[in-house]
N, C-alpha and C. Protein backbone atom coordinates (compact mmCIF):
# COMPACT_ATOMS: atom_id res chain seq x y z
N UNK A 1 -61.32 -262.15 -68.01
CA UNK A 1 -60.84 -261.57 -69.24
C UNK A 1 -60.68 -260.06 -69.03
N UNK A 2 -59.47 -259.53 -69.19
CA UNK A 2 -59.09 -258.53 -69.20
C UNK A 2 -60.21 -257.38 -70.14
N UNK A 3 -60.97 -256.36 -70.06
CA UNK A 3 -60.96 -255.08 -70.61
C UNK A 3 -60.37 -254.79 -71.55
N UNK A 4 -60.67 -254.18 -73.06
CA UNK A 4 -60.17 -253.59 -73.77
C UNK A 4 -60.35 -251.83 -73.46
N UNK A 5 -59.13 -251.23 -73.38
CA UNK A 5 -58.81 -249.94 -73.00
C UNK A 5 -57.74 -249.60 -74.10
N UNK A 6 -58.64 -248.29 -74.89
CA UNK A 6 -57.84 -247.74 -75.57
C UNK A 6 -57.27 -246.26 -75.25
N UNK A 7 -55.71 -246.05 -74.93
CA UNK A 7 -55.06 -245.59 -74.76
C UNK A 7 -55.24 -244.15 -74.94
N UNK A 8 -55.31 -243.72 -76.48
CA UNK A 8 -55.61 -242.76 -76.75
C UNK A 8 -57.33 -241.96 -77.16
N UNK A 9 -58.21 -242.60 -76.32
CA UNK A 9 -59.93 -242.81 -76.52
C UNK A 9 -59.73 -240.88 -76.24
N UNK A 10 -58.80 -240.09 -75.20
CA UNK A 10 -59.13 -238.97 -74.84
C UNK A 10 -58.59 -238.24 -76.28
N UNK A 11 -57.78 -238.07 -77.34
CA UNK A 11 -57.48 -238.15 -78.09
C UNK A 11 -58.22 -238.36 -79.28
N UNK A 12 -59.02 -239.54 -79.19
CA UNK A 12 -60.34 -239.62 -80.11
C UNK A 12 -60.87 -238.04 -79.84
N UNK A 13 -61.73 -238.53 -78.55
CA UNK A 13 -62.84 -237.66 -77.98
C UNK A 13 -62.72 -236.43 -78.87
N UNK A 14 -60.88 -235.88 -78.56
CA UNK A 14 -61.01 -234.30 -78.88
C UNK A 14 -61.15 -234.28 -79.86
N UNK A 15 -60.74 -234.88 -81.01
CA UNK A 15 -60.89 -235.34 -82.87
C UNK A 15 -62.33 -235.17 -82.80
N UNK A 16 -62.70 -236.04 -82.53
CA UNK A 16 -64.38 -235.86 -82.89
C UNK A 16 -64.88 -234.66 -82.34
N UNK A 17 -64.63 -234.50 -81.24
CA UNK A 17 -65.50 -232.65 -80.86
C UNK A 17 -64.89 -231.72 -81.48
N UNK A 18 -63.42 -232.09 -82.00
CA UNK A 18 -62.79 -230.28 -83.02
C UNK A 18 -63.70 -230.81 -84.52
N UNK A 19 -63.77 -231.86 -84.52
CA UNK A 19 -64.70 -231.79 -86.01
C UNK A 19 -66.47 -231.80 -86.07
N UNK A 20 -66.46 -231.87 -84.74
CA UNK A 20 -68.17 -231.08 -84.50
C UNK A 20 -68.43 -229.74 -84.63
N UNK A 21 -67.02 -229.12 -83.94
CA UNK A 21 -66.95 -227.51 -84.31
C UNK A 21 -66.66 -227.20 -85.31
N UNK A 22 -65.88 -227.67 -86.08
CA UNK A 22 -65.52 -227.17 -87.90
C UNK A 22 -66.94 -227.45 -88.38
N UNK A 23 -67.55 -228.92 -88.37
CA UNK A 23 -69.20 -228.82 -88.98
C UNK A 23 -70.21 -227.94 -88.52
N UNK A 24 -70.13 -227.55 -87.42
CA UNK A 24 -70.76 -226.29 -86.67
C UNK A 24 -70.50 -224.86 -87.37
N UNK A 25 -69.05 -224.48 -87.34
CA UNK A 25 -68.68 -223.63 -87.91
C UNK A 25 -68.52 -223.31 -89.51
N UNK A 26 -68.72 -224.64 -90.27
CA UNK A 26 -69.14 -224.51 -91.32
C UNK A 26 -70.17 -224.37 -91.92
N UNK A 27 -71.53 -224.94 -91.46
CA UNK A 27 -72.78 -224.61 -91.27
C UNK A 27 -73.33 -223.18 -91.03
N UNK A 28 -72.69 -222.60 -90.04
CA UNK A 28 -72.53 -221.17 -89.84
C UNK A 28 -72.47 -220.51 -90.81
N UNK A 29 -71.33 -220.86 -91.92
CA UNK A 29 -70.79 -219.36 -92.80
C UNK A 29 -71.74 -220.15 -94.06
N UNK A 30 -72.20 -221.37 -94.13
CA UNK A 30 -72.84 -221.80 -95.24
C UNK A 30 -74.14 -220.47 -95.30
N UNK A 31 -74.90 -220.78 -94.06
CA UNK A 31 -75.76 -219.71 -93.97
C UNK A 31 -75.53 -218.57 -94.11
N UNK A 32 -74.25 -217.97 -93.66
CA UNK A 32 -74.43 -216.36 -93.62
C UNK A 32 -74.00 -216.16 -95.14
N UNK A 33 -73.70 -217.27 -96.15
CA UNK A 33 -73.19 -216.88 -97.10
C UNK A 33 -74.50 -217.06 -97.85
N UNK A 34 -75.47 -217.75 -97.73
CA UNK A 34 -77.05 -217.75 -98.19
C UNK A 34 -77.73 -216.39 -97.74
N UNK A 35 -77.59 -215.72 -96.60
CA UNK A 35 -77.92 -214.42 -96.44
C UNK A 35 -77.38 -213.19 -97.51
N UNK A 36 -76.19 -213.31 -97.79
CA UNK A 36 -75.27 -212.15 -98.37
C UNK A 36 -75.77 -212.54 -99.76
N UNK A 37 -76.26 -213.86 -99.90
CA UNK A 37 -76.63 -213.92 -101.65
C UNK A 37 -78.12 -213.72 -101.55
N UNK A 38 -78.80 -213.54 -100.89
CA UNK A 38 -80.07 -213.21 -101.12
C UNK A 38 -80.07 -211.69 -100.97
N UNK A 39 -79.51 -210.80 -100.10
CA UNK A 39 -79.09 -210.05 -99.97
C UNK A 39 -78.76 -209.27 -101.78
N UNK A 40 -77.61 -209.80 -101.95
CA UNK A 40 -77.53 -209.49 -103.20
C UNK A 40 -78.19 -209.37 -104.31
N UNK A 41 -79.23 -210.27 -104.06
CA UNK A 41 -80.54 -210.73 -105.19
C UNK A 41 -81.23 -209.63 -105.25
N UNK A 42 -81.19 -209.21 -103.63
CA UNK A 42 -82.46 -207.91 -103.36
C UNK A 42 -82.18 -206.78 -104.35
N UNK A 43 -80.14 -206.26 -103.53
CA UNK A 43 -79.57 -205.07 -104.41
C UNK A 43 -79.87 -205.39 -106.10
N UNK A 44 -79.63 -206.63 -106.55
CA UNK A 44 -79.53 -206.99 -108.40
C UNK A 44 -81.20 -206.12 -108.72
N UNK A 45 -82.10 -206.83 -107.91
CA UNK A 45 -83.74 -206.33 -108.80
C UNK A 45 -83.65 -205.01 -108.40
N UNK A 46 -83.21 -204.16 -107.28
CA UNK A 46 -83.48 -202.20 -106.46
C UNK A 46 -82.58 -201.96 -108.13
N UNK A 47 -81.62 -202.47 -108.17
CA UNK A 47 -81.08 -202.00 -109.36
C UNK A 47 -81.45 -201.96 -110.51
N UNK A 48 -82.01 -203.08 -110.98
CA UNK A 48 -82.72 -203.05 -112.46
C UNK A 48 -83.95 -202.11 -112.19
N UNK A 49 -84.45 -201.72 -111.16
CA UNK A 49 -86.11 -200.97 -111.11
C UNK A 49 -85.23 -199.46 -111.16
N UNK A 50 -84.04 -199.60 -110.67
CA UNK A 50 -83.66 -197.95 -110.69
C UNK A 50 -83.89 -197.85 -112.08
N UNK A 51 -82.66 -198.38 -112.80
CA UNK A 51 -82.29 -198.21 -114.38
C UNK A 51 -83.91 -198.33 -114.62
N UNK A 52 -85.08 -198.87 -114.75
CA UNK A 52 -86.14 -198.78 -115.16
C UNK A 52 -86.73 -197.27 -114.76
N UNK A 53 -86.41 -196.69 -113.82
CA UNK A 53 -86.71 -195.60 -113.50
C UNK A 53 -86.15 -194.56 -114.42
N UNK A 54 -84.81 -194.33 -114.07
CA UNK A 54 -83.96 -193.92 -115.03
C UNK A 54 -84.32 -193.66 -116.50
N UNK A 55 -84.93 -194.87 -116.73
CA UNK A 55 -84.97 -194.85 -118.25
C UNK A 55 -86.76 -194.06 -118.59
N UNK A 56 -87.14 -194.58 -117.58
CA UNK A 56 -88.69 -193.90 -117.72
C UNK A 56 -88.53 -192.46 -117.30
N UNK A 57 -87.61 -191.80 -116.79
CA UNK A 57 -87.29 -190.56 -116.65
C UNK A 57 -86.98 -189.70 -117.95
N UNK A 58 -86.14 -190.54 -118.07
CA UNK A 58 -85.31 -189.69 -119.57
C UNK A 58 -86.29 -189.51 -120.72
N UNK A 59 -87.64 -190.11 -120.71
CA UNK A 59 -88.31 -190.66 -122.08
C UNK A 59 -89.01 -189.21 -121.86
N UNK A 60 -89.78 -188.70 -121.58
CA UNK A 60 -90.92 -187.65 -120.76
C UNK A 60 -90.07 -186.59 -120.36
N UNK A 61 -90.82 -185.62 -119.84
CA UNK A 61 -90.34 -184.67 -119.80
C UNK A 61 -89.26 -184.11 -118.51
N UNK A 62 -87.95 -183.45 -119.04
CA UNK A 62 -87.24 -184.05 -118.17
C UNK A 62 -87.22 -183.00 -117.18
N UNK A 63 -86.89 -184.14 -115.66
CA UNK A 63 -86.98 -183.56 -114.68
C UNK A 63 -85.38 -183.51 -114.00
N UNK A 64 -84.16 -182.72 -114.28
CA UNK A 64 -83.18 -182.77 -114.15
C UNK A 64 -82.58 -183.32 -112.07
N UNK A 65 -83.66 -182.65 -111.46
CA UNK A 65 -83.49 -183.01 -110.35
C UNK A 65 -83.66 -184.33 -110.22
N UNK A 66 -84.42 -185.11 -110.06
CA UNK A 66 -85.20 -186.08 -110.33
C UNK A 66 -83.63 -187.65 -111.03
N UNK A 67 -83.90 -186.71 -112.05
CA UNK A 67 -82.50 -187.38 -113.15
C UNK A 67 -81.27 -187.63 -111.82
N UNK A 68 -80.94 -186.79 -111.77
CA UNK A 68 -79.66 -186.46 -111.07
C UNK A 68 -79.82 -187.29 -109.55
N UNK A 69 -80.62 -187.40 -109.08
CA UNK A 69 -81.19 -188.16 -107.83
C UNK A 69 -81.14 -189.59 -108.12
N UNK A 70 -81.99 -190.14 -109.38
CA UNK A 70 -81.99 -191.50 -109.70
C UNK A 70 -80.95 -191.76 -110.03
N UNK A 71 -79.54 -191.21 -110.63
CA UNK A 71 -78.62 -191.61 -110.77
C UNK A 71 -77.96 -191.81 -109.84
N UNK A 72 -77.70 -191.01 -109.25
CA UNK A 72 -77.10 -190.77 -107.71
C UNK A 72 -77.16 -192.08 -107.09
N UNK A 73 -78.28 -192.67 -106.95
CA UNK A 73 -79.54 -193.62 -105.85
C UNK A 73 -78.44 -195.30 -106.94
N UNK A 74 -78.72 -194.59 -108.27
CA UNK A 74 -78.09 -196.46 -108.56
C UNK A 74 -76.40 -196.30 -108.67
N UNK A 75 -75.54 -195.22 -108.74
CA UNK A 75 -74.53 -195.45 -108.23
C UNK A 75 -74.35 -195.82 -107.02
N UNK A 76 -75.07 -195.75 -106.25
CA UNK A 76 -75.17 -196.18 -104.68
C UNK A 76 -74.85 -197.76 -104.59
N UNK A 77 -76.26 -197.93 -105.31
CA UNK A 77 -77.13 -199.78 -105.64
C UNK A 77 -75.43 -200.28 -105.99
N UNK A 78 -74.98 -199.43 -107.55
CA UNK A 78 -74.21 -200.47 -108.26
C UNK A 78 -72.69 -200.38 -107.07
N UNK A 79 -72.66 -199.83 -106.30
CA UNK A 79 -71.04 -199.76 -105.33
C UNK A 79 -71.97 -200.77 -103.86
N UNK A 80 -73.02 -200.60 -103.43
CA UNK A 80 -73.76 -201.44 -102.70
C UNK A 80 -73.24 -203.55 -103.22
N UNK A 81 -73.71 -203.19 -103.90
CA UNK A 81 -73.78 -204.68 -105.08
C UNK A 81 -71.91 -204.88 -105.14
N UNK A 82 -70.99 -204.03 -105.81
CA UNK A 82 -69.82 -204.29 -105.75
C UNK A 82 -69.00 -204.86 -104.49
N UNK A 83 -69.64 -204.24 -103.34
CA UNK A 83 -68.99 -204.75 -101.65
C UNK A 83 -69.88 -205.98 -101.57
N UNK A 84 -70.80 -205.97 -102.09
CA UNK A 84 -71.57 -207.26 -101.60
C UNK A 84 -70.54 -208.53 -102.05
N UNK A 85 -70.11 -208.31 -103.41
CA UNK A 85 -69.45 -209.48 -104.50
C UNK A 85 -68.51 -210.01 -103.40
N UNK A 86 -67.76 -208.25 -102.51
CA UNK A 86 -66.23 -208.76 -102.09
C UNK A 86 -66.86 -209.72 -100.57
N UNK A 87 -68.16 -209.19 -100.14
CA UNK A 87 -68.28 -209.83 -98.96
C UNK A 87 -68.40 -211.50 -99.20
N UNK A 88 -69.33 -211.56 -100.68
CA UNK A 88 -69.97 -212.80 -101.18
C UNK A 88 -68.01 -213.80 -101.00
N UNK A 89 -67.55 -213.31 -101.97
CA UNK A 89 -66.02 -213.99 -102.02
C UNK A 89 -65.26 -213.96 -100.87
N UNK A 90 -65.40 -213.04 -99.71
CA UNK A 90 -64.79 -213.63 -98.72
C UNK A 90 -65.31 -214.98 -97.97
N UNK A 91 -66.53 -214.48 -97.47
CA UNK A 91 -67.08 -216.14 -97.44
C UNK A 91 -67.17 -217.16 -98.18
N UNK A 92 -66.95 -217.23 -99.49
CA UNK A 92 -66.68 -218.25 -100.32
C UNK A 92 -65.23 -219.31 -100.03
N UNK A 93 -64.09 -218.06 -99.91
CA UNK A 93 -63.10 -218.41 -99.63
C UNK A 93 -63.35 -218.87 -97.85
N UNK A 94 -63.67 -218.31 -96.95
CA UNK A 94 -63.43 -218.87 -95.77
C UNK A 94 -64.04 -220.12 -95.51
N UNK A 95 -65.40 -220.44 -96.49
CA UNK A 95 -65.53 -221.87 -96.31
C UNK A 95 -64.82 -222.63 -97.19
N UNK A 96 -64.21 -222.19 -98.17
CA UNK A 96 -63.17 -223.44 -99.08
C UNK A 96 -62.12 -223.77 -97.42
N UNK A 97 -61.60 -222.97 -96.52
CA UNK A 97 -60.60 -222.79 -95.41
C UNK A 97 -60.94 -223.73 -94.53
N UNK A 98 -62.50 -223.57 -94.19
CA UNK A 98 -63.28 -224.18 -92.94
C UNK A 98 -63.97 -225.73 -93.93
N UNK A 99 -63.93 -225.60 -94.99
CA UNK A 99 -63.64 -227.40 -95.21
C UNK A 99 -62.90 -228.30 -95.75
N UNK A 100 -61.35 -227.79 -96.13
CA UNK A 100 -60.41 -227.97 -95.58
C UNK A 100 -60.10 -228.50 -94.24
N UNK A 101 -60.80 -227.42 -93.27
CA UNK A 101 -59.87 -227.53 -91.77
C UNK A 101 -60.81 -229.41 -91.69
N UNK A 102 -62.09 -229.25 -92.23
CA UNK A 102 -62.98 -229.93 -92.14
C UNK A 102 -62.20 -231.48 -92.24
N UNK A 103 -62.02 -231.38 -93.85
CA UNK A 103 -61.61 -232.62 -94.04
C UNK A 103 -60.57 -233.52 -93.24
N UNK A 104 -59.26 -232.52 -93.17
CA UNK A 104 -57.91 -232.83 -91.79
C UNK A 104 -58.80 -233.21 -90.88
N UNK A 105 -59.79 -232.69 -90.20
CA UNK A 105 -60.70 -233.14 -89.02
C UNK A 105 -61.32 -234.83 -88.78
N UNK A 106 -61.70 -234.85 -89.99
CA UNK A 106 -61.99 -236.13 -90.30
C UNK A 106 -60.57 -236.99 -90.88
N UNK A 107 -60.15 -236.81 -91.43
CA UNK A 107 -58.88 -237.91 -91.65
C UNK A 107 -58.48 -238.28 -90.53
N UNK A 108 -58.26 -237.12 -89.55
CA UNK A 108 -57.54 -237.60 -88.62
C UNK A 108 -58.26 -238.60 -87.27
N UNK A 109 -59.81 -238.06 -87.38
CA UNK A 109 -60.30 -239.01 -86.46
C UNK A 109 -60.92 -240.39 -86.95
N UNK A 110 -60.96 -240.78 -88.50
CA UNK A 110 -61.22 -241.70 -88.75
C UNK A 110 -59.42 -242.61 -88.76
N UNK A 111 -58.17 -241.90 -88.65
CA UNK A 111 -56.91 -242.56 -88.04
C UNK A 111 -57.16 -243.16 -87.06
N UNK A 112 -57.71 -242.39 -86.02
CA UNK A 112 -57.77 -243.02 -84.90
C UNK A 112 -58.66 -244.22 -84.36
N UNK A 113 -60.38 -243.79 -85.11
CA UNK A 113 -60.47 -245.10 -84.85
C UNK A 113 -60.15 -246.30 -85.76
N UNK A 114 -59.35 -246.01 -86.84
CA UNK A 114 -58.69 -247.30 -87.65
C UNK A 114 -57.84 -247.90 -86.43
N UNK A 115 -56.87 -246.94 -85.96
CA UNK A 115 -56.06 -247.58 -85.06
C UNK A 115 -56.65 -248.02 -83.84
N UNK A 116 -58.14 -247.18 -83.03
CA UNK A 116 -58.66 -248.22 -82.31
C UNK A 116 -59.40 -249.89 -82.32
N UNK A 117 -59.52 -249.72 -83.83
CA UNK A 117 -60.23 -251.03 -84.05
C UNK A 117 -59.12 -251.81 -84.11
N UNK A 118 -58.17 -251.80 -84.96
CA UNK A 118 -56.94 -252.48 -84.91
C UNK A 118 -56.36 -252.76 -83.80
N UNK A 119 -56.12 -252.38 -82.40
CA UNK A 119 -55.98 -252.44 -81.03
C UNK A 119 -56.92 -253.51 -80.73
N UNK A 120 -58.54 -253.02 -80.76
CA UNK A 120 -59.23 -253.87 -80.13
C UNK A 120 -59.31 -255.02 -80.95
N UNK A 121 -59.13 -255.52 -81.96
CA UNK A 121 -59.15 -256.74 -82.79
C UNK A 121 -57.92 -257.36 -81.89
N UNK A 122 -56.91 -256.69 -81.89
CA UNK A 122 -55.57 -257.65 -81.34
C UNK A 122 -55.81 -258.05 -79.92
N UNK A 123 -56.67 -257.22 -79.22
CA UNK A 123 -57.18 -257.58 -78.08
C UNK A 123 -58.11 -258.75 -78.02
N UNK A 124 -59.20 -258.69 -78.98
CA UNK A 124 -60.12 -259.68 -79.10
C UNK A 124 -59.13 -261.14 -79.55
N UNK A 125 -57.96 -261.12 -80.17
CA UNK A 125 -56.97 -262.73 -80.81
C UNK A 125 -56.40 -262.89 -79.57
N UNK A 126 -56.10 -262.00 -78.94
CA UNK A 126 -54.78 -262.03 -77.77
C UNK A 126 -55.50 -262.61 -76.61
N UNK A 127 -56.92 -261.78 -76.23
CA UNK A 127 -58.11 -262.77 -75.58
C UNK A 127 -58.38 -264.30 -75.76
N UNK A 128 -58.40 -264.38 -76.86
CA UNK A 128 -59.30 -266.17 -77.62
C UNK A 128 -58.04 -266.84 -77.25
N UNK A 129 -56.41 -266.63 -77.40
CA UNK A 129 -55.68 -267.04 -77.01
C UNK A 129 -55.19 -267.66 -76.09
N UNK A 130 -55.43 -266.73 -74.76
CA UNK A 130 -55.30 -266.99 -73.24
C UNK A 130 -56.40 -267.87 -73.10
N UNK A 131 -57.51 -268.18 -74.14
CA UNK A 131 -58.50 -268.68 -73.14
C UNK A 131 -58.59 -270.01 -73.81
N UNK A 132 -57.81 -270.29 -74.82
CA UNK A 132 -57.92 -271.25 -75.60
C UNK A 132 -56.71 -272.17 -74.57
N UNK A 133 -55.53 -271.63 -74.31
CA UNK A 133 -54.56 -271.94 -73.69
C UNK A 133 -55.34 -272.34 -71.95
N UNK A 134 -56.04 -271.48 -71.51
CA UNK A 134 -56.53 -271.95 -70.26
C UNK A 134 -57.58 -273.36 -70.63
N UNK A 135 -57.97 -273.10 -71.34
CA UNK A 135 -59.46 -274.35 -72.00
C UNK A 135 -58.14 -275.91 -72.09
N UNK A 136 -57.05 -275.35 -73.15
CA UNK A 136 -55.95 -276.33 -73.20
C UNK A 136 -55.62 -277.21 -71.91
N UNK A 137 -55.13 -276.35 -70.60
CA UNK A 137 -54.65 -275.93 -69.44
C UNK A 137 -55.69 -277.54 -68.79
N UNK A 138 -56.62 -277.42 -68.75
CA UNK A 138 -57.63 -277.79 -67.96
C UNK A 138 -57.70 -278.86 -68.70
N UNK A 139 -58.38 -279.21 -69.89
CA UNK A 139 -58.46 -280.30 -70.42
C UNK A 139 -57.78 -281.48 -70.72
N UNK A 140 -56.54 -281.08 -71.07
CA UNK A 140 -55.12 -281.89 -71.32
C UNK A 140 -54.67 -282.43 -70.20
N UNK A 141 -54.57 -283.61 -69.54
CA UNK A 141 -54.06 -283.86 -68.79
C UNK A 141 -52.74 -284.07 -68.73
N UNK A 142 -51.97 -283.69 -67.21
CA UNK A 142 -50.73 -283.38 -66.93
C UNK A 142 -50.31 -285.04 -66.30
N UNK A 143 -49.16 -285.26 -67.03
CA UNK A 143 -48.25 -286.18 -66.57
C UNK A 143 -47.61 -286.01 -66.00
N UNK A 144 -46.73 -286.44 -65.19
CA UNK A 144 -45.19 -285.97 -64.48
C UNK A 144 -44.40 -286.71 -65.49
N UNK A 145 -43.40 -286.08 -66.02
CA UNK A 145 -42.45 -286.36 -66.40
C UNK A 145 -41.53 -287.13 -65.54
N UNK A 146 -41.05 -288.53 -66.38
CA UNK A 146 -40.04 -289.05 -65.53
C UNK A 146 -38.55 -288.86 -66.22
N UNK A 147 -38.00 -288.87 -65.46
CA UNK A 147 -36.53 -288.68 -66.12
C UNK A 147 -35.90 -289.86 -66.39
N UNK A 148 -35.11 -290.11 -67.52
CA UNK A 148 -35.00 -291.48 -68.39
C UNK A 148 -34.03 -292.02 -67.54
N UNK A 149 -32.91 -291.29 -66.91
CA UNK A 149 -31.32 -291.80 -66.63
C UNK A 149 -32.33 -292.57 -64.48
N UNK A 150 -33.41 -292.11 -64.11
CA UNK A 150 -34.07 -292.51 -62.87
C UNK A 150 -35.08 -294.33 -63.54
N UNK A 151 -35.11 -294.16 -64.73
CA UNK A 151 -36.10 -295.32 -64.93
C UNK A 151 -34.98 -296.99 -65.00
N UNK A 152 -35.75 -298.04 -64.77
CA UNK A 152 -34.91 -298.98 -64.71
C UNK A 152 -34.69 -299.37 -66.55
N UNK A 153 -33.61 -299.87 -66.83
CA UNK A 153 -33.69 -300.84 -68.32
C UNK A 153 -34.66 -301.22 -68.53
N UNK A 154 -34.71 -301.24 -69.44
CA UNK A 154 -35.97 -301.88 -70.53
C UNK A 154 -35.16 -303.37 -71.10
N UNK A 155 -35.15 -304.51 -70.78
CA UNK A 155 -34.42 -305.61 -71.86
C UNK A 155 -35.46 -305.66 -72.87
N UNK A 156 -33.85 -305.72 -73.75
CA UNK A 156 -34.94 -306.09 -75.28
C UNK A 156 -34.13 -307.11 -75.63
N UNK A 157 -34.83 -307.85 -76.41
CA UNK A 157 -34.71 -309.20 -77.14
C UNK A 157 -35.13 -310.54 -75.67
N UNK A 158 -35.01 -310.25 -74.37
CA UNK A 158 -35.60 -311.71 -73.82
C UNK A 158 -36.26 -312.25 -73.65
């Protein structure tokens, strides 16, 4: 019995390893995008303790340097925090990109092995076939055919 060999298996292969690297590479920015939001969490509370500062400044007696410094320090925080948002949304967007690329990754290698199973099924009927036909082959016994116009008459009615 012949081997089932599928044609395009190198073809699989690469499907499945470009979609090991998109899950690889998506995993990647999942994390760095869990960094940039914790990150952010940090700048959100430096910021509310400034403005708490700030505000405990202004109450007492005022220290204009002081003032002018803490303000300074959370315009910093609040333009800190603003690049963070754009960094936060670029990675947002590059993984909507990278699972996307993701999904195409998978459609396309679950194509292939639809179409390898479908191959090897026709292989497995096309197999049972030949062997049903050889099983036939062997079992059935072979007559020789005689040819009618070589046989003598048959009388009928004497």
């Amino acid at each position: 019995m012949r081997k089932f060999h599928f044609r395009l298996q190198p073809v699989l292969d690469q499907a499945l390893a470009q979609q090991r690297r998109i899950e690889l590479e998506l995993a990647r920015l999942r994390e760095a995008l869990a960094r940039e939001l914790e990150r952010l969490v940090r700048l959100g509370e430096a910021r509310s303790a400034r403005q708490r500062r700030v505000r405990e400044a202004s109450r007492g007696r005022l220290d204009l340097r002081r003032l002018e410094w803490e303000r300074r320090d959370l315009e910093r925080l609040v333009r800190a925090i603003a690049e963070q948002e754009m960094v936060r949304a670029d990675l947002n967007r590059e993984i909507e990109r990278t699972s996307e690329a993701l999904v195409q990754a998978m459609r396309r290698r679950q194509m292939l092995e639809k179409l390898r199973d479908r191959q090897h099924d026709e292989h497995r009927r096309e197999m049972t076939r030949l062997e049903i036909r050889q099983v036939d082959d062997l079992v059935t016994p072979r007559f020789p055919r005689v040819d009618a116009a070589l046989q003598p008459p048959t009388r009928q009615g004497v």
